[in-house]
Protein backbone atom coordinates (compact mmCIF):
# COMPACT_ATOMS: atom_id res chain seq x y z
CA UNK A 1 -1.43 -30.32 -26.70
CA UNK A 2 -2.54 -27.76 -24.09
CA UNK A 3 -1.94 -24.12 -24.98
CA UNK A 4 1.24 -22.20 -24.08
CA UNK A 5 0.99 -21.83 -20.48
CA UNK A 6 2.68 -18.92 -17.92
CA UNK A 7 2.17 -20.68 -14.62
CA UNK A 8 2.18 -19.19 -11.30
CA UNK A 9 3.24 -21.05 -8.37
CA UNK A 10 1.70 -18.86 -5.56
CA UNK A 11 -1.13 -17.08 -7.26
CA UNK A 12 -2.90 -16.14 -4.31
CA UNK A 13 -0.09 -14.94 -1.97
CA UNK A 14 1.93 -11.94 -1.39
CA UNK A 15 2.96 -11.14 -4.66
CA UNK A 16 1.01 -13.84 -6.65
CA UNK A 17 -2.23 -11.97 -6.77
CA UNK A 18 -0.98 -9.08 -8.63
CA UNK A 19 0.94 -10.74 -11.27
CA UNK A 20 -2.20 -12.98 -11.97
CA UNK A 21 -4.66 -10.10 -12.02
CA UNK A 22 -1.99 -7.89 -14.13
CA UNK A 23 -1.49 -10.98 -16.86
CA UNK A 24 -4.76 -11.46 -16.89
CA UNK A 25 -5.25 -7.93 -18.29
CA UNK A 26 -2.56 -7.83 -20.48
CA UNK A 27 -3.73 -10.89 -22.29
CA UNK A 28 -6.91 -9.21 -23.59
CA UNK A 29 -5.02 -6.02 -24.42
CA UNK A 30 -1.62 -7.47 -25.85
CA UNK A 31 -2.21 -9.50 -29.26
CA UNK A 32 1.09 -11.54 -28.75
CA UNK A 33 -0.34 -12.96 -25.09
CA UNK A 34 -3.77 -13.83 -27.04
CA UNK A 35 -1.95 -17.46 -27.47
CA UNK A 36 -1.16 -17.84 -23.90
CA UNK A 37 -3.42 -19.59 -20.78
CA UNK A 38 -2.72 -18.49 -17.35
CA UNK A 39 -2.12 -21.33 -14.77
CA UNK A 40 -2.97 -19.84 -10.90
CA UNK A 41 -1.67 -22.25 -8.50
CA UNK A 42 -2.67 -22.28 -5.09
CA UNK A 43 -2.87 -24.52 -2.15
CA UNK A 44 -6.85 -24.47 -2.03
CA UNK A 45 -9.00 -23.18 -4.95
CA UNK A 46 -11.94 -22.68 -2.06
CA UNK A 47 -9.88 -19.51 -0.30
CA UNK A 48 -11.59 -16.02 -0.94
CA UNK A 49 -8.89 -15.16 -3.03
CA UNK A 50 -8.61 -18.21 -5.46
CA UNK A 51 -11.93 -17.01 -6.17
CA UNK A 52 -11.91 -13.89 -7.10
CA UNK A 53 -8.90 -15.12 -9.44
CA UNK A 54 -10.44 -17.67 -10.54
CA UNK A 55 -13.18 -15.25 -12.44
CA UNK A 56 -10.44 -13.56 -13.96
CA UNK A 57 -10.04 -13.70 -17.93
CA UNK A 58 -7.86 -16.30 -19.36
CA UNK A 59 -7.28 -17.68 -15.85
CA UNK A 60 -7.15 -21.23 -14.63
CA UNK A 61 -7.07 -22.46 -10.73
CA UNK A 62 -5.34 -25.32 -9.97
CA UNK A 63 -4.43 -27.38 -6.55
CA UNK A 64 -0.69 -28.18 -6.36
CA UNK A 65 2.25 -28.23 -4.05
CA UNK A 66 4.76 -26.74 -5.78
CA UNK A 67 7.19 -28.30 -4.53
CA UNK A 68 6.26 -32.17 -5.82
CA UNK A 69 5.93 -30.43 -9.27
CA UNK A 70 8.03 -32.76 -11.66
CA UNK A 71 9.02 -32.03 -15.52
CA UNK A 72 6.51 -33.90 -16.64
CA UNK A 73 3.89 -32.03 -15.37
CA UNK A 74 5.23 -29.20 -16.57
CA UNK A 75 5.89 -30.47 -19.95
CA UNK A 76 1.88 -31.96 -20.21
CA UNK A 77 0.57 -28.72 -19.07
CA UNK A 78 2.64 -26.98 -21.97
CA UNK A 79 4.36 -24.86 -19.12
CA UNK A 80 6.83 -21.63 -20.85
CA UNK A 81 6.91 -19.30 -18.74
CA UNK A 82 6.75 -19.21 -14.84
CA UNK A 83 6.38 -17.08 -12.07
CA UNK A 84 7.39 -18.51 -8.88
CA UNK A 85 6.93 -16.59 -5.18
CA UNK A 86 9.00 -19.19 -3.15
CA UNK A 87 8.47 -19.70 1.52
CA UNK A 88 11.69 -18.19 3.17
CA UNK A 89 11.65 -21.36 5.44
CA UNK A 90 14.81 -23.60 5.70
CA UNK A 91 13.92 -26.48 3.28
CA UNK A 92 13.60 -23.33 1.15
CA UNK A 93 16.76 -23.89 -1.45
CA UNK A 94 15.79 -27.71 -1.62
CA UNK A 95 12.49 -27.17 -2.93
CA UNK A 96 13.04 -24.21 -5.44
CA UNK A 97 16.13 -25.38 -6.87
CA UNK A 98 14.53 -28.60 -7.67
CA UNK A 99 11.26 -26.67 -9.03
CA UNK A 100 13.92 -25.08 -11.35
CA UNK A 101 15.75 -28.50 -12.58
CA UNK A 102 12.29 -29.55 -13.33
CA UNK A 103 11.49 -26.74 -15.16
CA UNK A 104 15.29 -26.55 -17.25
CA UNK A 105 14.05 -30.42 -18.34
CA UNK A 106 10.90 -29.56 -19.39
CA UNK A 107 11.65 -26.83 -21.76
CA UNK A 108 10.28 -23.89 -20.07
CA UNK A 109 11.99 -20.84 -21.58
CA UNK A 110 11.77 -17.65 -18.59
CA UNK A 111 11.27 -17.41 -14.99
CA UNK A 112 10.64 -15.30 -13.16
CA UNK A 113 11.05 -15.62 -9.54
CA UNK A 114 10.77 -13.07 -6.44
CA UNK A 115 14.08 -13.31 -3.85
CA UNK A 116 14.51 -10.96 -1.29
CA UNK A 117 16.54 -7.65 -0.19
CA UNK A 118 19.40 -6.75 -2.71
CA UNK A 119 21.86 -5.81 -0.13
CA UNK A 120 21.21 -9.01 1.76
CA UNK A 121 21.56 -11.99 -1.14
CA UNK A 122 25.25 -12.52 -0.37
CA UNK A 123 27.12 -15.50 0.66
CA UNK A 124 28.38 -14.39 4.12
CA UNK A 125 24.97 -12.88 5.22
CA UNK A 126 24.36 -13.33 8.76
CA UNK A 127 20.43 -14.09 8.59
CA UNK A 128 19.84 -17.82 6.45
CA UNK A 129 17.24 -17.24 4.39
CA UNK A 130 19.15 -14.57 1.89
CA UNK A 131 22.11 -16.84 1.43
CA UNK A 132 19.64 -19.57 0.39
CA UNK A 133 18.12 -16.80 -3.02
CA UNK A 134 22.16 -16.29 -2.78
CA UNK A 135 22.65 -19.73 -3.86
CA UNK A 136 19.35 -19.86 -5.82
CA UNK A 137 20.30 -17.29 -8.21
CA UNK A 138 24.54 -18.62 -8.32
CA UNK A 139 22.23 -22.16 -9.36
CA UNK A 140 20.57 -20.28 -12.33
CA UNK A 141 23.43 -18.56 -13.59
CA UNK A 142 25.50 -21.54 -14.27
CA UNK A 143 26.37 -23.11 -17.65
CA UNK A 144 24.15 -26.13 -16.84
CA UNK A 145 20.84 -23.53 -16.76
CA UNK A 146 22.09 -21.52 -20.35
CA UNK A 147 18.86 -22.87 -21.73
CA UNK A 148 16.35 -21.10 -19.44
CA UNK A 149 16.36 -17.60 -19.06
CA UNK A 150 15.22 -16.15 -15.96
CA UNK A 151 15.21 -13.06 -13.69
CA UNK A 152 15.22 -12.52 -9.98
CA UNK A 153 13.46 -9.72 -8.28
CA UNK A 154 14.90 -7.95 -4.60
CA UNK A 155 12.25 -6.43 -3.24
CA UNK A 156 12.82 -4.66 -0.51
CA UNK A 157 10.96 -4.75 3.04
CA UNK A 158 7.44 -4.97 2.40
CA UNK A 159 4.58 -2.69 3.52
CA UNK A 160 2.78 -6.01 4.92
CA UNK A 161 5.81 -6.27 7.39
CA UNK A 162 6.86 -2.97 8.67
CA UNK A 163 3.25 -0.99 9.16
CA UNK A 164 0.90 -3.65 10.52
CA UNK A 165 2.37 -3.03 14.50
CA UNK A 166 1.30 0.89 13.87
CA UNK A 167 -2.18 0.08 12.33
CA UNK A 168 -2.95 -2.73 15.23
CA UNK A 169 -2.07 0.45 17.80
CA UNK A 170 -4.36 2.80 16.05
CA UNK A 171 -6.90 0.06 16.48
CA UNK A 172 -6.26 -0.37 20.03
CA UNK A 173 -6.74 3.07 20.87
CA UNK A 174 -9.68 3.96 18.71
CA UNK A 175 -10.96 1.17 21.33
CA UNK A 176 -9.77 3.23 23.91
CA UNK A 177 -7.14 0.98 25.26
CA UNK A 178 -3.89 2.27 26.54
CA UNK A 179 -1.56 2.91 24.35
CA UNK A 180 1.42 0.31 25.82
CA UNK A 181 4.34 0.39 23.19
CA UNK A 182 4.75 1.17 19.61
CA UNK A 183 7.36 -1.16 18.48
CA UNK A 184 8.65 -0.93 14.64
CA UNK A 185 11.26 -2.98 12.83
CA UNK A 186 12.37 0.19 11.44
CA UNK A 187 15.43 2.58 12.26
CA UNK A 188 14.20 5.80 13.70
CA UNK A 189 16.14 7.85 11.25
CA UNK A 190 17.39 5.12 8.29
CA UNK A 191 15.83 6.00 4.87
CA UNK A 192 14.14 2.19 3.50
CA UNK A 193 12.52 1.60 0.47
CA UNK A 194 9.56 -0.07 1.40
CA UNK A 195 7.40 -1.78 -0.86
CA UNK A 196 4.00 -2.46 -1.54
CA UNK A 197 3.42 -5.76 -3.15
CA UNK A 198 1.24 -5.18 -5.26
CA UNK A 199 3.93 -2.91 -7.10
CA UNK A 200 6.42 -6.02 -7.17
CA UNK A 201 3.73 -8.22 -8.94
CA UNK A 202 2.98 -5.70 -11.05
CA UNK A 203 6.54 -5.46 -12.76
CA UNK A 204 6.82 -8.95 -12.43
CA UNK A 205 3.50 -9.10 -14.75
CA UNK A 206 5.69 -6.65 -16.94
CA UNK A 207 8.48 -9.21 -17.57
CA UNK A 208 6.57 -12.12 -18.60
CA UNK A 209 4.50 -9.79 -20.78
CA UNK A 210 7.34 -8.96 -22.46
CA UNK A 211 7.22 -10.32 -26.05
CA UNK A 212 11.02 -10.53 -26.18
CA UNK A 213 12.56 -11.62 -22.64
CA UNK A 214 16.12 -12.09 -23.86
CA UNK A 215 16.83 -8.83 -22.56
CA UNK A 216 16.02 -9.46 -18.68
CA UNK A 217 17.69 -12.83 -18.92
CA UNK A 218 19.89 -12.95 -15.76
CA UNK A 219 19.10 -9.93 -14.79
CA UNK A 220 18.79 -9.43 -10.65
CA UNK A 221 16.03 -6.03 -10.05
CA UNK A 222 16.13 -4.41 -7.31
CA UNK A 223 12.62 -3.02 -6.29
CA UNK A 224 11.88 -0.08 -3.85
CA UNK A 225 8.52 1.72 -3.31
CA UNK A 226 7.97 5.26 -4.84
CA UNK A 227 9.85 6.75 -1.58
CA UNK A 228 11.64 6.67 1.91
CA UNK A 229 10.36 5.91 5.03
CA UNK A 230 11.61 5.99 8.36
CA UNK A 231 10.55 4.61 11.46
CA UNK A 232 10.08 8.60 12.60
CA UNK A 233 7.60 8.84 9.80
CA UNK A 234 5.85 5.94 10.50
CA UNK A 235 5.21 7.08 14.20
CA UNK A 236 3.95 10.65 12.36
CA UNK A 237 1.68 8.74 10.46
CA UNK A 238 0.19 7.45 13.88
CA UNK A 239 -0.18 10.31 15.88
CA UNK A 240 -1.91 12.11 12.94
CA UNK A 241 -4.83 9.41 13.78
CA UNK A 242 -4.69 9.39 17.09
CA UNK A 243 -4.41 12.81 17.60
CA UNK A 244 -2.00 12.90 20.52
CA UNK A 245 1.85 11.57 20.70
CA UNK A 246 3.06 8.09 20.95
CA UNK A 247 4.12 7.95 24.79
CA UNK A 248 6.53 5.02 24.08
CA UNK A 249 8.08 3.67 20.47
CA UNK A 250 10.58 1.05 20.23
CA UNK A 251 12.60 1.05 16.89
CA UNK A 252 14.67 -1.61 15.87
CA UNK A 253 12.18 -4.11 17.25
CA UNK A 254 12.85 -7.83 15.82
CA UNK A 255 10.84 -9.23 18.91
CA UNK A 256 8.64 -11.32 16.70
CA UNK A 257 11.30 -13.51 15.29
CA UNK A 258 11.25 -15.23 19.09
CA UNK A 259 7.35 -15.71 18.01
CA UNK A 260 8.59 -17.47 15.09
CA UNK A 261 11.04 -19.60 16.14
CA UNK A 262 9.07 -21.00 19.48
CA UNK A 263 8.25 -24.35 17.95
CA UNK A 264 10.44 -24.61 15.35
CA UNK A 265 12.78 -27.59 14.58
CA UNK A 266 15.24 -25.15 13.74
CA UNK A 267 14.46 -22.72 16.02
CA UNK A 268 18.66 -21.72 15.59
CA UNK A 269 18.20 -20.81 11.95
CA UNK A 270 15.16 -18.75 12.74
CA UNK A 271 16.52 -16.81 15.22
CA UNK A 272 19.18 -15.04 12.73
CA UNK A 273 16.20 -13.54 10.87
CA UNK A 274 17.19 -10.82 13.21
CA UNK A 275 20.48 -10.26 11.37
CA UNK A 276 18.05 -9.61 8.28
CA UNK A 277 16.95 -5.71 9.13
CA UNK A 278 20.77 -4.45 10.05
CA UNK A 279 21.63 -3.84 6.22
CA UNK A 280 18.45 -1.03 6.25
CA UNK A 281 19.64 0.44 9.65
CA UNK A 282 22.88 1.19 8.17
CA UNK A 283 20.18 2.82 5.07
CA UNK A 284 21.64 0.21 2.50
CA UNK A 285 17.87 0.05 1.39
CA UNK A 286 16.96 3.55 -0.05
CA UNK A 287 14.98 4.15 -3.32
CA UNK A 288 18.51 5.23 -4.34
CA UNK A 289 19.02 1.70 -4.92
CA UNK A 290 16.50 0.91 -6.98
CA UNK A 291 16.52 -0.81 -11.11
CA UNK A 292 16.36 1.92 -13.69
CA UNK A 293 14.11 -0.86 -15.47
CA UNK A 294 11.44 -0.98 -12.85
CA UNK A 295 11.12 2.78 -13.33
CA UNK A 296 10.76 2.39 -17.01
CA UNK A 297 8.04 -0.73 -16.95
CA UNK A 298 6.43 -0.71 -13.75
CA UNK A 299 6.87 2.73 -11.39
CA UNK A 300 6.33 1.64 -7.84
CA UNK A 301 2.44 3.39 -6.68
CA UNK A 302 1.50 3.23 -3.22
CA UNK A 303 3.07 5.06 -0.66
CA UNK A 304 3.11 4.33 3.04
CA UNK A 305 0.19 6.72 3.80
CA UNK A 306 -1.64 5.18 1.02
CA UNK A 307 -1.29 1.89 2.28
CA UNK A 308 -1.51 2.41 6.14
CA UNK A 309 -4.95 4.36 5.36
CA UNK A 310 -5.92 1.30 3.13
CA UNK A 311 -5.36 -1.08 6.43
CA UNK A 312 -7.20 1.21 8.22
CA UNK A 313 -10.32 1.13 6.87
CA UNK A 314 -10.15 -2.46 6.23
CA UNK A 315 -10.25 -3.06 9.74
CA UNK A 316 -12.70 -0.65 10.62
């Protein structure tokens, strides 16, 4: 029989990367994860980032669509513990509730599984995609799923899609464009948690590290980074680099959804992704709101600053 596996389906996305590299770590410094193998999964084991995992300690790539994963596979690949970073699109409930049948029959005893912003996973929310981790987490905490313990985590807003606009106008005039408009997703004045990833997947790391899980079963965390930010503050954090003031900002800007939904099948579903930002405007999404566990595991790290610097100099 293979060893006891932690598998994680998306190894080498958003969130993915960190847990890996965190587990990866804690195996060779924790005696009770001595006995465990790490399963990446990823879509291609040839991407840059497979293969930086992929020399990782303890750490085996594999090629798999998640979603066709059955219990069997699960059960011959000695499968216990999972970490699973699901799409957002709308087949989205489908797939992962399936993923999580599969896993219930094959024995696996904790998941762990990344949903989205706390004040958004409600039945009535406007936008689709939070009503489907809604139903995903109602699916988990019925009697029929007693045998599996699991937690879900609610990030909030992530670095990766609130700061890009600002660090692609730096760019621009470094290049000595003009400056055209500044447009952000966030409030001027609303106070959001945003969050680095890397801080997600590193508590996520923390809970399937944890030699005793019991405690975190059906628990629902709600992550924040280590402070505010505003949409004021992010437009400080531009003119600082530019060295003159931002002639024309646009908060509130959901724009980009229309870029998503242009050639989509479901184009209608799409669209109320703009609903998603409202419960932030109207600052449901501080730090306030954040787990007292994620403070005591896994204290969010990067800042904004920290992270918009980091952007800039990768594109330098």
């Amino acid at each position: 029989m293979a060893p006891k596996t932690i598998l994680i389906v998306g190894a080498t996305g958003n969130t993915g990367r960190k847990t890996t590299e965190t587990l990866s770590q804690n195996t060779k410094t924790m005696s009770h994860l001595k006995e465990y193998r790490l399963l990446a999964l990823t879509r291609s084991t040839g991407s840059a980032v497979a293969q930086t995992l992929s020399r990782l300690s303890n750490v085996t790539l594999e090629e798999k669509n998640w979603p066709e994963i059955d219990a069997a596979w699960l059960r011959e690949r000695n499968v216990v513990k999972v970490f699973i970073a699901s799409h957002n699109e709308p087949a989205h409930f489908a797939e992962e509730s399936a993923f999580h049948v599969a896993a219930l029959k094959a024995g696996v005893r904790y998941v762990v599984r990344i949903s989205t912003t706390a004040a958004n996973v409600t039945p009535d929310c406007l936008a689709y995609y939070p009503r489907q981790h809604w139903a995903i987490e109602q699916l988990l905490g019925s009697p029929q799923f007693t045998k599996m313990q699991w937690s879900s985590l609610q990030p909030n807003v992530f670095f990766a899609f609130t700061l890009p606009p600002a660090v692609e106008f730096v760019k621009n005039c470094r290049k000595g464009g003009k400056q055209g408009t500044l447009g952000l997703m966030l409030d001027e004045k609303a106070p959001v948690g945003v969050v680095d990833a890397d801080d997600v997947g590193r508590f996520a790391a923390a809970l399937l590290s944890a030699e005793d899980h019991s405690i975190h079963n059906k628990k629902k965390y709600v992550l924040n980074g280590p402070e505010d930010l505003t949409g004021r503050a992010i437009v400080d954090l531009v003119e600082k680099e530019i060295g003159t003031k931002v002639q024309n900002v646009k908060f509130r800007d959901v724009d980009f959804v229309d870029q998503m939904g242009a050639s989509s099948l479901q184009a209608h579903l799409v669209q109320s992704i703009r609903e998603a930002p409202v419960t932030a405007w109207d600052g449901k999404c501080s730090i306030a709101t954040t787990s007292k566990e994620v403070y005591d595991l896994a204290s969010p790290q990067t800042t904004a600053g920290e992270w918009f610097q980091n952007a800039l100099k990768d594109q330098a």
